[in-house]
C-alpha atoms as a PDB file:
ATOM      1  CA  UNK A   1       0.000   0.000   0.000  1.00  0.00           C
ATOM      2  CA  UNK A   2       2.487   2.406   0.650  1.00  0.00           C
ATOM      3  CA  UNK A   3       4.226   2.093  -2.753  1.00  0.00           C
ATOM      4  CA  UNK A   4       1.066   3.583  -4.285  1.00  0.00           C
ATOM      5  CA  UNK A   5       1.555   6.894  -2.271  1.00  0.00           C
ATOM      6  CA  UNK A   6       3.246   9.657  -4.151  1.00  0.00           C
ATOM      7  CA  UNK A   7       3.114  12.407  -2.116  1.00  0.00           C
ATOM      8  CA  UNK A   8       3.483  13.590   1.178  1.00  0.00           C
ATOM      9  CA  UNK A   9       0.081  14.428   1.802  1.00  0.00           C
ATOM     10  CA  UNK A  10      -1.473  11.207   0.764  1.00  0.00           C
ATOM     11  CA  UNK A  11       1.019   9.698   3.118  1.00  0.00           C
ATOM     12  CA  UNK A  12      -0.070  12.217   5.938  1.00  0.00           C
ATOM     13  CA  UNK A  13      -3.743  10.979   4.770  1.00  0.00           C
ATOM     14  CA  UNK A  14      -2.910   7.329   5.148  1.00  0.00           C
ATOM     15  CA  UNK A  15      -1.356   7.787   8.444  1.00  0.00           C
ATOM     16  CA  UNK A  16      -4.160   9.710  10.040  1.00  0.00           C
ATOM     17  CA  UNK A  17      -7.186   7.688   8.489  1.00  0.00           C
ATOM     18  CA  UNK A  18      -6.926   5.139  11.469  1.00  0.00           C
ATOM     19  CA  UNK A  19      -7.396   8.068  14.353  1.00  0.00           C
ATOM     20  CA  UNK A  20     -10.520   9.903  12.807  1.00  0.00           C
ATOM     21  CA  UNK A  21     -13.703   9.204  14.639  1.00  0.00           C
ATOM     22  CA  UNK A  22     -16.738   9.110  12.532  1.00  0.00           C
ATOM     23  CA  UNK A  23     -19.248   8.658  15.001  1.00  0.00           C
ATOM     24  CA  UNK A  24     -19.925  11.992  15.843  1.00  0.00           C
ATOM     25  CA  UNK A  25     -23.019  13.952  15.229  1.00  0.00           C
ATOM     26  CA  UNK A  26     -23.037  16.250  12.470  1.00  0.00           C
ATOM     27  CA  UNK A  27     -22.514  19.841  14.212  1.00  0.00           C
ATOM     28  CA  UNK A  28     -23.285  23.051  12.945  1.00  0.00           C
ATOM     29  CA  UNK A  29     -22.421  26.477  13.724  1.00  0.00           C
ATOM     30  CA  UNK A  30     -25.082  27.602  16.087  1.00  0.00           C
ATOM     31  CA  UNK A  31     -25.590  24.399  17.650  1.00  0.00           C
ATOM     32  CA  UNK A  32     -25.874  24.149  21.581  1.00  0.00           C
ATOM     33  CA  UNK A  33     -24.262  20.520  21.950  1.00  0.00           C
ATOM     34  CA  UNK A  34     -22.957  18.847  25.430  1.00  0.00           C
ATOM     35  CA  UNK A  35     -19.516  17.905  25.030  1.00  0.00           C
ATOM     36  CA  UNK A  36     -18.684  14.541  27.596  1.00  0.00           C
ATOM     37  CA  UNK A  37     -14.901  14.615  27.912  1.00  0.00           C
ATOM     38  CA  UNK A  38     -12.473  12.575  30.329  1.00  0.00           C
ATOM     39  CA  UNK A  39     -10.224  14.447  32.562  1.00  0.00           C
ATOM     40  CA  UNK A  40      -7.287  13.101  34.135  1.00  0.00           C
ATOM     41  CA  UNK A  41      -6.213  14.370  37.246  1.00  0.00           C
ATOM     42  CA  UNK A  42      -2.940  12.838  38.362  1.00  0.00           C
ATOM     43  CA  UNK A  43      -3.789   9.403  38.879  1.00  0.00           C
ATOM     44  CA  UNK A  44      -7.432   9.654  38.901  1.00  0.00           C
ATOM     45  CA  UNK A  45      -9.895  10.367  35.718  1.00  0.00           C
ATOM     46  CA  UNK A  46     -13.354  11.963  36.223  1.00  0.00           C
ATOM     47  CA  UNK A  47     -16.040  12.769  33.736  1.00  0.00           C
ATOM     48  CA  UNK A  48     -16.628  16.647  32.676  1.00  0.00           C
ATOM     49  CA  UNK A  49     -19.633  17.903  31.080  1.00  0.00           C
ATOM     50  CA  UNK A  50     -19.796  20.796  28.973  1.00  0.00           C
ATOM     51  CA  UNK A  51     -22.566  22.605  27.455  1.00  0.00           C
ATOM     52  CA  UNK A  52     -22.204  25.762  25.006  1.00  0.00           C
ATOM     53  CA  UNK A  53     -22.987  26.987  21.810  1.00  0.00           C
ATOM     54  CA  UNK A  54     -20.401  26.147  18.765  1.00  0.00           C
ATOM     55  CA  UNK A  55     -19.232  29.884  17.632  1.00  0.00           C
ATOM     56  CA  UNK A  56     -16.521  28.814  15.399  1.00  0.00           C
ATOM     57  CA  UNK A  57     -15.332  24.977  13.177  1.00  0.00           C
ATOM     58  CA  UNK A  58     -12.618  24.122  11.657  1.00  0.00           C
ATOM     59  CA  UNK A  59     -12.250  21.036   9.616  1.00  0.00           C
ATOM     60  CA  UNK A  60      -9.049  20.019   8.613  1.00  0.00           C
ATOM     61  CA  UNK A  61      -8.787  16.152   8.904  1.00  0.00           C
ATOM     62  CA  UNK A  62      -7.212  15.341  12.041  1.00  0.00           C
ATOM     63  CA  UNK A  63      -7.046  18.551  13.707  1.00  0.00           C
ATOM     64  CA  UNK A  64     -10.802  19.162  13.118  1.00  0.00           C
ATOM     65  CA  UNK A  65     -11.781  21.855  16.033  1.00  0.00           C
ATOM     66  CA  UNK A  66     -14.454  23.463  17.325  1.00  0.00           C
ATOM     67  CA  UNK A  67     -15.206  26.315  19.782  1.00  0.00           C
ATOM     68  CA  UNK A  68     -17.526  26.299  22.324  1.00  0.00           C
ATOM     69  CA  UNK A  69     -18.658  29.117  24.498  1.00  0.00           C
ATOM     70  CA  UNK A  70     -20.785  29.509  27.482  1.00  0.00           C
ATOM     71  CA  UNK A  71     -21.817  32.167  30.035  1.00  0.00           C
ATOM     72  CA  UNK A  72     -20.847  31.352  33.927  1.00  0.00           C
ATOM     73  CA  UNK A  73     -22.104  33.521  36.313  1.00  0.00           C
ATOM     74  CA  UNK A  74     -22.115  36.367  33.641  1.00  0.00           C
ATOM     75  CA  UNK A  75     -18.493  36.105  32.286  1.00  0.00           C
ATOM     76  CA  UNK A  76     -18.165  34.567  28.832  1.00  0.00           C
ATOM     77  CA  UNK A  77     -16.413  31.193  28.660  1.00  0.00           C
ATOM     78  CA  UNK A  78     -14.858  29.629  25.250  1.00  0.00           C
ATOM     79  CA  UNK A  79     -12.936  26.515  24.544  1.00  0.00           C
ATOM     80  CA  UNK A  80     -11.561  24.939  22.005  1.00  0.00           C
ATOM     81  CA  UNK A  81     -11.979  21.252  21.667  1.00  0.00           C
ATOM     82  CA  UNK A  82     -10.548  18.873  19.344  1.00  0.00           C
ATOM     83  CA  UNK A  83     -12.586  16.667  17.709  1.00  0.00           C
ATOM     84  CA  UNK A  84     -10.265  13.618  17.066  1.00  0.00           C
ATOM     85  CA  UNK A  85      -9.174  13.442  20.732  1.00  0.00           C
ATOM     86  CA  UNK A  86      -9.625  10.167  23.035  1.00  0.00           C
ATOM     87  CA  UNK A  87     -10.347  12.044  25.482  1.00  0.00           C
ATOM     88  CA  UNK A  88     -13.724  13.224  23.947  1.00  0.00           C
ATOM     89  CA  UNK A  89     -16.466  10.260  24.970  1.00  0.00           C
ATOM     90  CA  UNK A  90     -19.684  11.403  23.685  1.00  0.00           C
ATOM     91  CA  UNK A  91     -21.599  14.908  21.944  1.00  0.00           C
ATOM     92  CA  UNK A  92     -24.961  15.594  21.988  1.00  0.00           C
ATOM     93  CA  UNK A  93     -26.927  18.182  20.118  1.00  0.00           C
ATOM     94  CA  UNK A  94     -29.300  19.663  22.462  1.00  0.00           C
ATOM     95  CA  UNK A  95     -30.814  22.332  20.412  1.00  0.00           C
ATOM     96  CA  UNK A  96     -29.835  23.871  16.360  1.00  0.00           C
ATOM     97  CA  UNK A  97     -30.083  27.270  15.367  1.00  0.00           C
ATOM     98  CA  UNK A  98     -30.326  29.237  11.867  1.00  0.00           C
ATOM     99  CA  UNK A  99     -27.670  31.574  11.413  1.00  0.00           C
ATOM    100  CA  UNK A 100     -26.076  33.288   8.361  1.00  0.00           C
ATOM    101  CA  UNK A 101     -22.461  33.693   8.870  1.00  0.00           C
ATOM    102  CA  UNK A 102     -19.613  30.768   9.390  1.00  0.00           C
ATOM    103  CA  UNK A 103     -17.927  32.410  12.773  1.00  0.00           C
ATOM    104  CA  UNK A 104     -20.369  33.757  15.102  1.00  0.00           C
ATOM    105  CA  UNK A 105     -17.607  35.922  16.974  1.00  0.00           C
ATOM    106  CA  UNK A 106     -19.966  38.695  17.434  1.00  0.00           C
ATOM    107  CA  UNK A 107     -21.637  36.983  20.289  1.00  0.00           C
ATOM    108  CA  UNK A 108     -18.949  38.256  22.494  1.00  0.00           C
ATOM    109  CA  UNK A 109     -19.796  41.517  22.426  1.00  0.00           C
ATOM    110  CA  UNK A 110     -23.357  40.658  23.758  1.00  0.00           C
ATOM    111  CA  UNK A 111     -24.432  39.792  26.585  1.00  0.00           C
ATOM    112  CA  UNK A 112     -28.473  38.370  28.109  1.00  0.00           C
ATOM    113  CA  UNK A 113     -30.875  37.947  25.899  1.00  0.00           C
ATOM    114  CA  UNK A 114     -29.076  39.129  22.427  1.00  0.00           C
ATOM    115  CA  UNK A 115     -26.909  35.987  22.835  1.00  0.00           C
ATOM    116  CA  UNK A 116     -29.743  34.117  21.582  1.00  0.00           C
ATOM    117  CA  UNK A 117     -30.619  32.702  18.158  1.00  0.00           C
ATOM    118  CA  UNK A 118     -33.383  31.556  16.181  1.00  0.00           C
ATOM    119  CA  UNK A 119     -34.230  27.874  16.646  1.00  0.00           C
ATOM    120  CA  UNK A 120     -34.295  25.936  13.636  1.00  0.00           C
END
């Protein structure tokens, strides 16, 4: 198999076809989605939940990323979480929203009720 790559990038393909999970939900900008992620605290793991809306995506194989931010106790949280990671266990979409733009970065500079967005 590897005599039929010619490049680098199909061999950067090949390589990273075996750690791309395709079981997660197909998530939109707009979406409010729980994110269930392990954490690893010295010796011990727990189980963190996180619930936001997805402001930003990127897909590029692999390093596929999304942001997610929240409001806690009125100061604006966001995170970036990679996709691919082993860490991730499970995402759920809990609700989808219609927007128009592809980075919803404006939602920063609101705050209560303008945060929201239309349901789909």
């Amino acid at each position: 198999m590897i005599n039929k790559i010619k490049n680098k990038v199909d061999l950067i393909k090949f390589i990273e076809k075996d750690y791309i999970k395709i079981n997660h939900p197909a998530i939109d900008i707009g979406d409010s989605i729980k994110i269930t992620k392990i954490i690893q605290e010295g010796n011990k793991e727990r189980i963190q939940i996180s619930e936001g809306v997805v402001i930003s995506k990127k897909n590029s194989g692999l390093n596929a990323t999304l942001t997610l931010r929240k409001t806690i106790h009125n100061i604006g949280v966001e995170r970036v979480y990679l996709l691919n990671s082993p860490h991730i266990m499970k995402i759920e979409i809990i609700k989808q929203a219609r927007v128009r733009r592809s980075k919803l970065y404006y939602l920063r500079l609101r705050s209560g009720k303008a945060t929201r967005l239309k349901q789909r």
